[in-house]
C-alpha atoms as a PDB file:
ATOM      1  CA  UNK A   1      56.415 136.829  86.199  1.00  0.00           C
ATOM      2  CA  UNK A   2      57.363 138.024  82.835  1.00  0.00           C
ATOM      3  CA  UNK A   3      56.985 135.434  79.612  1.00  0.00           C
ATOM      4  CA  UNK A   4      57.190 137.848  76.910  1.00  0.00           C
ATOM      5  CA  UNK A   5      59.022 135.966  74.161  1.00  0.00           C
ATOM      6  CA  UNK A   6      63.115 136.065  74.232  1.00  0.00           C
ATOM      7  CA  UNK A   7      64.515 138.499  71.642  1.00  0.00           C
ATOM      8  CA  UNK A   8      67.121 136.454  69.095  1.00  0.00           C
ATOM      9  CA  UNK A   9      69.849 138.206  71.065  1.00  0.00           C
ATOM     10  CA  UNK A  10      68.128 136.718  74.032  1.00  0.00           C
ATOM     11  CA  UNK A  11      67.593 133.358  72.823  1.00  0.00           C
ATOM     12  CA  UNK A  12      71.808 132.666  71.374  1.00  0.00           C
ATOM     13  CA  UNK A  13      72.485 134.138  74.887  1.00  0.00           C
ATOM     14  CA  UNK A  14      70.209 131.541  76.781  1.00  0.00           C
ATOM     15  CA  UNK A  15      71.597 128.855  74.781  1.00  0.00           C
ATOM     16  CA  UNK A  16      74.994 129.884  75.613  1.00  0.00           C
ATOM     17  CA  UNK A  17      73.804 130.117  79.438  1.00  0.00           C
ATOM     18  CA  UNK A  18      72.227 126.434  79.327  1.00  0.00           C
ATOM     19  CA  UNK A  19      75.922 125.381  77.936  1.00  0.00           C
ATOM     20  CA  UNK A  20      77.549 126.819  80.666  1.00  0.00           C
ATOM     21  CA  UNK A  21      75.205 124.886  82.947  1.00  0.00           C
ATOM     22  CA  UNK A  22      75.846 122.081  81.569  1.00  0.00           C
ATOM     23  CA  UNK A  23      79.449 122.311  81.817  1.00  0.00           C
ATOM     24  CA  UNK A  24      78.941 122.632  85.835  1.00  0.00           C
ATOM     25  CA  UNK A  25      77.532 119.201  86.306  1.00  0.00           C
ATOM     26  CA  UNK A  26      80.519 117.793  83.961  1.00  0.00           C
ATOM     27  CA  UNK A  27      82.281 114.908  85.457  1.00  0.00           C
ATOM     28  CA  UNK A  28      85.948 115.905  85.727  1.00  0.00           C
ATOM     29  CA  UNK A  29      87.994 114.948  82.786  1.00  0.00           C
ATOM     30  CA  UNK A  30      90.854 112.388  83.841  1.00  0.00           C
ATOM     31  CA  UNK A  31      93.719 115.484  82.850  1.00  0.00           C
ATOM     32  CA  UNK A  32      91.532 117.976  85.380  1.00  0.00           C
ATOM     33  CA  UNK A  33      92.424 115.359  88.087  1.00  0.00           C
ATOM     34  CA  UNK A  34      95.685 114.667  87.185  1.00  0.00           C
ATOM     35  CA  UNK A  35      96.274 118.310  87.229  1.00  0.00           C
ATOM     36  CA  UNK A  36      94.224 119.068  90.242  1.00  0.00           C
ATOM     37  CA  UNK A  37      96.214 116.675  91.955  1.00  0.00           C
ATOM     38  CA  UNK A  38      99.743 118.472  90.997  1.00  0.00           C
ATOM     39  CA  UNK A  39      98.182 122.167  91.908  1.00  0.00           C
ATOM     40  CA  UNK A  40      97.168 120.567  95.713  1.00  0.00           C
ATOM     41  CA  UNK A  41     100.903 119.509  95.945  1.00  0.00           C
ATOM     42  CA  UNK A  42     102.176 122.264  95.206  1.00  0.00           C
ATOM     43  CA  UNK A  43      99.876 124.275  97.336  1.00  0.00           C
ATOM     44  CA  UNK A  44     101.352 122.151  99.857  1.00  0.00           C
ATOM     45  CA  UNK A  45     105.023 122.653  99.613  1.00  0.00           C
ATOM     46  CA  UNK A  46     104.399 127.140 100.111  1.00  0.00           C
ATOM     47  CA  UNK A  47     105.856 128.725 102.460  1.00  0.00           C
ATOM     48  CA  UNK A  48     103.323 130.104 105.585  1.00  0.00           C
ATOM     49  CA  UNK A  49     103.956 133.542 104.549  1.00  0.00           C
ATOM     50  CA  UNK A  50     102.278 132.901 101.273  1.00  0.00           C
ATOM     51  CA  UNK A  51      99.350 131.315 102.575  1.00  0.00           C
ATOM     52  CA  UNK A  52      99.374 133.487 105.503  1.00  0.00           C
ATOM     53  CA  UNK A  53      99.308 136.293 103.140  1.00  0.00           C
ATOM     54  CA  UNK A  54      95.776 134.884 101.026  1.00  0.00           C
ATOM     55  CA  UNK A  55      94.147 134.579 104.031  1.00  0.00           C
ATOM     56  CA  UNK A  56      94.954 137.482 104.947  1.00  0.00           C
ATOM     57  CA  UNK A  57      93.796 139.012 101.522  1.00  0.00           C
ATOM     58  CA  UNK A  58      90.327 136.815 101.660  1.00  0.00           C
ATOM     59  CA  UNK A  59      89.827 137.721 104.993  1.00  0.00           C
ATOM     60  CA  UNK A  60      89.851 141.537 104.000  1.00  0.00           C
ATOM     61  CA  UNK A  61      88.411 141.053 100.449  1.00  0.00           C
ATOM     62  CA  UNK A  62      85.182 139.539 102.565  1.00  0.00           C
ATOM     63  CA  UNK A  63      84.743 141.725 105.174  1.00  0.00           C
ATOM     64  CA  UNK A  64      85.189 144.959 102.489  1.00  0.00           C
ATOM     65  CA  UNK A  65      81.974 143.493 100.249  1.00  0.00           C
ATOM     66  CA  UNK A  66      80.051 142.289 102.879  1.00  0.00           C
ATOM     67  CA  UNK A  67      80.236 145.749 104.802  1.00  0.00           C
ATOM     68  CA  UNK A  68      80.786 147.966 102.461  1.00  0.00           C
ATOM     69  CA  UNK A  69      84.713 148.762 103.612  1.00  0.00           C
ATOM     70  CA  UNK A  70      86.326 151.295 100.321  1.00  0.00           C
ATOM     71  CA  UNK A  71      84.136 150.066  97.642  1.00  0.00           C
ATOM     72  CA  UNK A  72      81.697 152.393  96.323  1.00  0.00           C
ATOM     73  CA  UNK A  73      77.963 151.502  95.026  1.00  0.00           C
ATOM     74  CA  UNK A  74      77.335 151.873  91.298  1.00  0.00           C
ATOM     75  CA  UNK A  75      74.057 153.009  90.205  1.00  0.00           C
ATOM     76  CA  UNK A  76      72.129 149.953  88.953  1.00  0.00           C
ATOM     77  CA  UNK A  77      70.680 150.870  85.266  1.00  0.00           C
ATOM     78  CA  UNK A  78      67.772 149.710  85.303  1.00  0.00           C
ATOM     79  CA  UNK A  79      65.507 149.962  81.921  1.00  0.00           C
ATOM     80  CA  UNK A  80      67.677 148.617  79.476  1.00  0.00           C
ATOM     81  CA  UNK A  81      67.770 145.447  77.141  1.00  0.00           C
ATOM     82  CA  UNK A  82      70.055 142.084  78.016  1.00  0.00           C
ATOM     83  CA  UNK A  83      71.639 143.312  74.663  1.00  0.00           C
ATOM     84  CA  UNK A  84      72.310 146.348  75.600  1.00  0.00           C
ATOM     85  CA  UNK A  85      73.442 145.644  78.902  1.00  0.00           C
ATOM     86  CA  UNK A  86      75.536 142.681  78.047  1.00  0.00           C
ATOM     87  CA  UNK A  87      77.405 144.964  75.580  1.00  0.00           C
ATOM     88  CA  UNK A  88      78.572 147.552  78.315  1.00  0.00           C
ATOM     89  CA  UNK A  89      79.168 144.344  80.355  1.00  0.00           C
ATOM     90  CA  UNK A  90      82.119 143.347  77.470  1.00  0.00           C
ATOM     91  CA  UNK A  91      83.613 146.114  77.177  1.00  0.00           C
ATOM     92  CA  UNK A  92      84.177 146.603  81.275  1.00  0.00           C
ATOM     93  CA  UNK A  93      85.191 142.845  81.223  1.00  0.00           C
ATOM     94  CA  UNK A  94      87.810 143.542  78.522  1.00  0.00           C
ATOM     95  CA  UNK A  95      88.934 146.623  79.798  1.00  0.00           C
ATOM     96  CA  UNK A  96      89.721 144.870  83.678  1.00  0.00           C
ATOM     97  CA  UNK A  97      91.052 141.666  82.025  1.00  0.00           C
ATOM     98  CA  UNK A  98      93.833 143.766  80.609  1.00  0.00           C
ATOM     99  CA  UNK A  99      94.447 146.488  83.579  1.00  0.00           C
ATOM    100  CA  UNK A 100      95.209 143.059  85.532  1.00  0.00           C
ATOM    101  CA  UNK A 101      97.208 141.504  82.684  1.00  0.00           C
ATOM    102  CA  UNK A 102      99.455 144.555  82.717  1.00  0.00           C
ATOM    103  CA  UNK A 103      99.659 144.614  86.600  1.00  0.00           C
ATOM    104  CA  UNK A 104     100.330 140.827  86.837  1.00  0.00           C
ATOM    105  CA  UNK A 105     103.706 141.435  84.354  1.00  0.00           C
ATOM    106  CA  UNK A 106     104.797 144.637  86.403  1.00  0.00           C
ATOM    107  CA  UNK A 107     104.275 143.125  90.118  1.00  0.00           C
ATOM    108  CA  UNK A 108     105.755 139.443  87.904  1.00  0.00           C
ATOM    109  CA  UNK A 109     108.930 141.137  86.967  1.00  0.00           C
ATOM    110  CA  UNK A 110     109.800 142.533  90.814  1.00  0.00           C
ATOM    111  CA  UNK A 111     110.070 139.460  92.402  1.00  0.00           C
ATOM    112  CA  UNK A 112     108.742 137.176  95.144  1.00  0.00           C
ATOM    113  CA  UNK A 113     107.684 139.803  97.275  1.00  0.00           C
ATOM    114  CA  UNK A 114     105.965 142.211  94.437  1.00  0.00           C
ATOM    115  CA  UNK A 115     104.301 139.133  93.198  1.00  0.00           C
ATOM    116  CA  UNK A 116     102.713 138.154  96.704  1.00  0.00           C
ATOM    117  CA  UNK A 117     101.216 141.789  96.523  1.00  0.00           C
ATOM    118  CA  UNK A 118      99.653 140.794  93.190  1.00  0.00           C
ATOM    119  CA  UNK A 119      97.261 138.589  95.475  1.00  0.00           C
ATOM    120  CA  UNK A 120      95.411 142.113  96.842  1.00  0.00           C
ATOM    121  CA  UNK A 121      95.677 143.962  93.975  1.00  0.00           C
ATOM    122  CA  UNK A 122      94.203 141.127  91.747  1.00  0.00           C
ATOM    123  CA  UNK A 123      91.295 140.800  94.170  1.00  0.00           C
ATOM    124  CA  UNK A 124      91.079 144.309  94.230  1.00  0.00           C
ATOM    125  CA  UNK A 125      90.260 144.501  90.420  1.00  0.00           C
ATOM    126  CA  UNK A 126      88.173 141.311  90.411  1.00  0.00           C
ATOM    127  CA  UNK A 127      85.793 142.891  93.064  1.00  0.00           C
ATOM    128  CA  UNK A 128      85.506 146.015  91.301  1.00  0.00           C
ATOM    129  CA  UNK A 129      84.564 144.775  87.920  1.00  0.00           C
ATOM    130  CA  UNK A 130      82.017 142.490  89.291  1.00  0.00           C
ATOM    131  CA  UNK A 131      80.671 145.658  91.591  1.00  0.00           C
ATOM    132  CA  UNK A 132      80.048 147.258  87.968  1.00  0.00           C
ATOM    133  CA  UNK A 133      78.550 143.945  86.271  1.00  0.00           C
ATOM    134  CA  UNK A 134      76.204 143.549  88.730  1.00  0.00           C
ATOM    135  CA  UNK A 135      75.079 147.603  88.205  1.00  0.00           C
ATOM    136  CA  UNK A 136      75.049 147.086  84.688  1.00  0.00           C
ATOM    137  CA  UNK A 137      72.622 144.340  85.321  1.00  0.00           C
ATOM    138  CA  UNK A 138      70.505 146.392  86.703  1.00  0.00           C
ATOM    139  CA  UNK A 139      71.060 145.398  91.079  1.00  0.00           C
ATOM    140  CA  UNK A 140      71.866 147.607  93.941  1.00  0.00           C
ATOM    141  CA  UNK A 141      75.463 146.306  95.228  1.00  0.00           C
ATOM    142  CA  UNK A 142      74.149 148.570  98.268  1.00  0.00           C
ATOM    143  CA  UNK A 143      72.263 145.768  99.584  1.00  0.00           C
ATOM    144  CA  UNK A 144      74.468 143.231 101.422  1.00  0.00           C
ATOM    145  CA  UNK A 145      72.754 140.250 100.156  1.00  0.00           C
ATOM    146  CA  UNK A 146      73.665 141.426  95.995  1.00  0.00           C
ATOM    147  CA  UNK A 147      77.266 141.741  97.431  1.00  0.00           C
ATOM    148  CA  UNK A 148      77.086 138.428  98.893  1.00  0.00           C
ATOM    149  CA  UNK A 149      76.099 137.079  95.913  1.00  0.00           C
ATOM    150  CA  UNK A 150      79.058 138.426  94.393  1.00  0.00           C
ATOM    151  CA  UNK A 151      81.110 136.474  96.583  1.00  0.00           C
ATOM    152  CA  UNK A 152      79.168 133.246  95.542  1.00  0.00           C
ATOM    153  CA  UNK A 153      80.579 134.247  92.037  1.00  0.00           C
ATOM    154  CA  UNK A 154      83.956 134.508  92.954  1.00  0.00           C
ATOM    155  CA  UNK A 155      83.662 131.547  94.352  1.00  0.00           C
ATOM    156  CA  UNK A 156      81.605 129.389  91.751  1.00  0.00           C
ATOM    157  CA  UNK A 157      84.307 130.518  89.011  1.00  0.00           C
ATOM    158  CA  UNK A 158      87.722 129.199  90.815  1.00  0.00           C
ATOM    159  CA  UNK A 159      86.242 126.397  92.920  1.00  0.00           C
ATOM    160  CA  UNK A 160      87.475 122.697  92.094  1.00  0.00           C
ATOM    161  CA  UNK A 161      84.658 121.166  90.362  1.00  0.00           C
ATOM    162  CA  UNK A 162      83.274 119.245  92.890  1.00  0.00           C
ATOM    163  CA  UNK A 163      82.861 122.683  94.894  1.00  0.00           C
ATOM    164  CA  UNK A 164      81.276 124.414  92.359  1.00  0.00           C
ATOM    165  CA  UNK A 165      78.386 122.350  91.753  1.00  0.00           C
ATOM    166  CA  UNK A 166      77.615 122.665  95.303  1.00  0.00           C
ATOM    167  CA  UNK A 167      78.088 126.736  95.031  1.00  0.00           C
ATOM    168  CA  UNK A 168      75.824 126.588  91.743  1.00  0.00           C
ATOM    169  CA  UNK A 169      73.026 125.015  93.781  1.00  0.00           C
ATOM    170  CA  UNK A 170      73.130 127.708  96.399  1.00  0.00           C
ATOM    171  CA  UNK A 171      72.828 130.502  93.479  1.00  0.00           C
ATOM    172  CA  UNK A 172      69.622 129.104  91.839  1.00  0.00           C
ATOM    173  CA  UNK A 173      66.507 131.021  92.287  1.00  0.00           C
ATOM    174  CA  UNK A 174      68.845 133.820  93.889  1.00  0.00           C
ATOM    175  CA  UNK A 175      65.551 136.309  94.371  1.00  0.00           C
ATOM    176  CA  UNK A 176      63.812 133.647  96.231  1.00  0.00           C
ATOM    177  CA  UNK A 177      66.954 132.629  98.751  1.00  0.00           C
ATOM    178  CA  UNK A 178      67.545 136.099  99.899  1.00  0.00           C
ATOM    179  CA  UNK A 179      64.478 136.879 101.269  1.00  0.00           C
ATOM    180  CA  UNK A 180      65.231 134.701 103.251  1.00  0.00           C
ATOM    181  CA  UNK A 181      68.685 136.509 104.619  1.00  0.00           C
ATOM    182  CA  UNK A 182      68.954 138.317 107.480  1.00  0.00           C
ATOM    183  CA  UNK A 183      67.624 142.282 106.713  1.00  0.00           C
ATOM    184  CA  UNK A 184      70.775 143.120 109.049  1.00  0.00           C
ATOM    185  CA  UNK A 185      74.508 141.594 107.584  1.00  0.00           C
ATOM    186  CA  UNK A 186      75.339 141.485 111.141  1.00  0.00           C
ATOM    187  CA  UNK A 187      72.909 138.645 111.759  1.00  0.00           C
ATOM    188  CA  UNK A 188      74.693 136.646 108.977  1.00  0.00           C
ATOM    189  CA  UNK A 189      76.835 134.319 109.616  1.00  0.00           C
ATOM    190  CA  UNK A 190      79.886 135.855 107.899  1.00  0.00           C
ATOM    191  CA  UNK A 191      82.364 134.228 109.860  1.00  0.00           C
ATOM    192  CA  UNK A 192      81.665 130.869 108.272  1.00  0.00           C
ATOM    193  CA  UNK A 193      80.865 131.677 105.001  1.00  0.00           C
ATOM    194  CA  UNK A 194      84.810 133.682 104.968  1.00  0.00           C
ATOM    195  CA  UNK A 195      86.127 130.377 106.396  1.00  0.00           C
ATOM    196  CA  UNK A 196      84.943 127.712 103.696  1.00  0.00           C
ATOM    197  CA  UNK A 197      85.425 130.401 100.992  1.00  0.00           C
ATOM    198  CA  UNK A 198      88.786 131.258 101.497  1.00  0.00           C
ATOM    199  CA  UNK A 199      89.314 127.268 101.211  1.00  0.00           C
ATOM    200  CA  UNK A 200      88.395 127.105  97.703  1.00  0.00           C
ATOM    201  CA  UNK A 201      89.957 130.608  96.213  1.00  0.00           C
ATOM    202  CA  UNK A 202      92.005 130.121  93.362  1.00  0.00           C
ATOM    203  CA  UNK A 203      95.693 129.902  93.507  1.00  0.00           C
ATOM    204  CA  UNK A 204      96.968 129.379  90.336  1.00  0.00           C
ATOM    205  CA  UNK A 205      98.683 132.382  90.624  1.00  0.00           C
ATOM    206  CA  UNK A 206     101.767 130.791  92.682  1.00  0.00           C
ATOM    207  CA  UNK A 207     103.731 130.294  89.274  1.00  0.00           C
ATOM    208  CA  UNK A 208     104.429 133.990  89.450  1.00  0.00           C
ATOM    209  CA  UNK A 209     106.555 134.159  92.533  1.00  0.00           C
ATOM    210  CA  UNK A 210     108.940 132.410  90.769  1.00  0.00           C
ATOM    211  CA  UNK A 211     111.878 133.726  89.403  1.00  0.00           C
ATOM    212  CA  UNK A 212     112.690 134.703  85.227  1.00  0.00           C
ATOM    213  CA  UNK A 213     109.020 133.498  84.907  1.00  0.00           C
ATOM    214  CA  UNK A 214     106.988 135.728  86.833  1.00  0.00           C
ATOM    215  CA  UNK A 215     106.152 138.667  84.754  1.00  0.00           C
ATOM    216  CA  UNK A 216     104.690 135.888  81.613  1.00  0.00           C
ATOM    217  CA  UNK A 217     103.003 133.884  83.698  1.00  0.00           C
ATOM    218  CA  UNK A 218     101.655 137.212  85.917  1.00  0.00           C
ATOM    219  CA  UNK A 219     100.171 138.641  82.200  1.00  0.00           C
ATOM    220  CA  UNK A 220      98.587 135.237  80.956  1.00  0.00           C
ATOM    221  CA  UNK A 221      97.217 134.226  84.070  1.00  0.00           C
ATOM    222  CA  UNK A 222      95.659 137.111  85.156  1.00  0.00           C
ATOM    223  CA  UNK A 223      94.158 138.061  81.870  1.00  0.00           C
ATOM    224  CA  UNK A 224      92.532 134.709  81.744  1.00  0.00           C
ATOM    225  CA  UNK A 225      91.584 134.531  85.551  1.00  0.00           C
ATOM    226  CA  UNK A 226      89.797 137.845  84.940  1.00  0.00           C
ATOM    227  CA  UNK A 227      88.412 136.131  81.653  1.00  0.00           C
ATOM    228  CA  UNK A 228      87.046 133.391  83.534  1.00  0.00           C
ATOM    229  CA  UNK A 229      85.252 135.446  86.154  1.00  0.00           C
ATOM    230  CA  UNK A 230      83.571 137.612  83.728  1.00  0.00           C
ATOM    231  CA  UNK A 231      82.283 134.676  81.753  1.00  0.00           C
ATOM    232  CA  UNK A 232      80.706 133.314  84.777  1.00  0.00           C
ATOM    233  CA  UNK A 233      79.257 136.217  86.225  1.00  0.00           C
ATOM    234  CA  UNK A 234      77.742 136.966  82.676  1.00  0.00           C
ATOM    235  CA  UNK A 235      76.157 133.517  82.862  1.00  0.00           C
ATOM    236  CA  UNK A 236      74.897 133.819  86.140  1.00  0.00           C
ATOM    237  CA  UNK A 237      73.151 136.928  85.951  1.00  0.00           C
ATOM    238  CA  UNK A 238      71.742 135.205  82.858  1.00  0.00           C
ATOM    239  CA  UNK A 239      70.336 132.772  84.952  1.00  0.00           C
ATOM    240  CA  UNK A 240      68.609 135.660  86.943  1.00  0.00           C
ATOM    241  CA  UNK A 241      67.533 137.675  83.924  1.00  0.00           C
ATOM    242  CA  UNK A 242      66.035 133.970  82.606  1.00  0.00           C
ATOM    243  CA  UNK A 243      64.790 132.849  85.901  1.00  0.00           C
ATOM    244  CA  UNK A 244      62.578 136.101  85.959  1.00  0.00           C
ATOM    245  CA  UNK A 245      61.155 134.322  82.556  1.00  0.00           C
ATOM    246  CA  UNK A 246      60.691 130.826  83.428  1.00  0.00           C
ATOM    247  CA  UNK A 247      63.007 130.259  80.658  1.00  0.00           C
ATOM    248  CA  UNK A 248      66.213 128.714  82.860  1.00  0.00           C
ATOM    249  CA  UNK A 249      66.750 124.704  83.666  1.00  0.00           C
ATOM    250  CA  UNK A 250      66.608 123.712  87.098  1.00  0.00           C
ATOM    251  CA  UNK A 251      69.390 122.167  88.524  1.00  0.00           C
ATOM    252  CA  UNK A 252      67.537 118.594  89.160  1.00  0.00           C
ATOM    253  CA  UNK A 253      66.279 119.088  84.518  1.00  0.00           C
ATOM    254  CA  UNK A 254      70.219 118.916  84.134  1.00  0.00           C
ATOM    255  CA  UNK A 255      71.554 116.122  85.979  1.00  0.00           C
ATOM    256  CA  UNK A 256      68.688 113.857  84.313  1.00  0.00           C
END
């Protein structure tokens, strides 16, 4: 295991990293509930074709990472600093956040129907920008169990906060828990893990199918849905890069 001493680019990002643990374990805030609350009744009053429609898109988005389906495999850089890297991570992160800003006003503006395809496309981009992150952190997406892990990510940045501690847990000490995956996806339970993710994927988006307000709401929430994923899967594969150094709190240091 490496201790060399963290770099000062290293050290402001491990603080930042220990913040964002922090905020994990975070009791929810009386507002989050409130609005938590309003989000599950309106998830409740959509019509089947909607929710029909995200399973439909989860269902796909999972099996396509998991085996591979029409994404292709980045080469993983590997001899590079967390400086470095973490600067080529920004710039993808701000480049995707605004291809699905601009693609959340245009499929916005058409209408219910245009704005349930958003769903796809949206995961679409999300999948492909975390494909490159993970590269640009220097791990081969070729191996199931790194794509997997992307899925974790998706999931630990829109799950209700309850959820995501839960999802954090399973994440810590990543290199250790997947040696202990299957060497063949097909031995994986996949089945299961699509059913309790699709459960917890964000839907914030249903705002958009709504007429005169669509195309707004399709620009701000996307750019800041895309936001929000980057930001955690920056953070998380700071936990790796830190884990690697005996540098990262444990789960049990932060609840104390």
């Amino acid at each position: 295991m490496n201790f060399a001493r963290p770099s000062s680019y290293e050290a402001q990002a491990l603080q930042e990293m220990q913040a964002w643990q922090q905020r994990i374990y975070e009791r929810p805030t009386f507002t989050h509930q409130v609005a938590q609350k309003v989000q599950d009744k309106l998830n409740g009053l959509m019509p089947d074709r909607v929710t029909d429609a995200i399973t439909a898109a989860v269902k796909q988005m999972i099996r396509a990472v998991l085996f591979g389906a029409e994404l292709t495999n980045p080469a993983p850089l590997r001899q590079a600093t967390l400086e470095r890297r973490e600067h080529a991570v920004e710039r993808r992160i701000d480049f995707y956040r605004k291809t699905a800003a601009a693609e959340g006003g245009i499929t916005g503006a058409g209408g219910f129907l245009l704005g349930l395809a958003d769903f796809p496309m949206l995961l679409g981009l999300k999948l492909k920008m975390l494909f490159e992150l993970a590269a640009l952190y220097g791990y081969d997406v070729s191996d199931y169990r790194e794509r997997l892990y992307l899925l974790y990510l998706m999931q630990l940045a829109f799950s209700t906060a309850d959820r995501r501690q839960a999802v954090y847990e399973q994440m810590i000490q990543w290199e250790a828990r997947k040696l202990a995956l299957p060497d063949d996806i097909h031995q994986y339970d996949w089945r299961t893990f699509q059913q309790e993710y699709r459960d917890y994927l964000d839907v914030a988006k249903f705002a958009q199918l709504l007429p005169f307000i669509g195309a707004p709401v399709g620009v701000i929430v996307n750019y800041r849905l895309v936001t929000k994923l980057g930001n955690t899967a920056m953070n998380a594969y700071r936990l790796r890069w830190y884990e690697r150094r005996a540098l990262a709190p444990t789960a049990v240091s932060l609840l104390k």
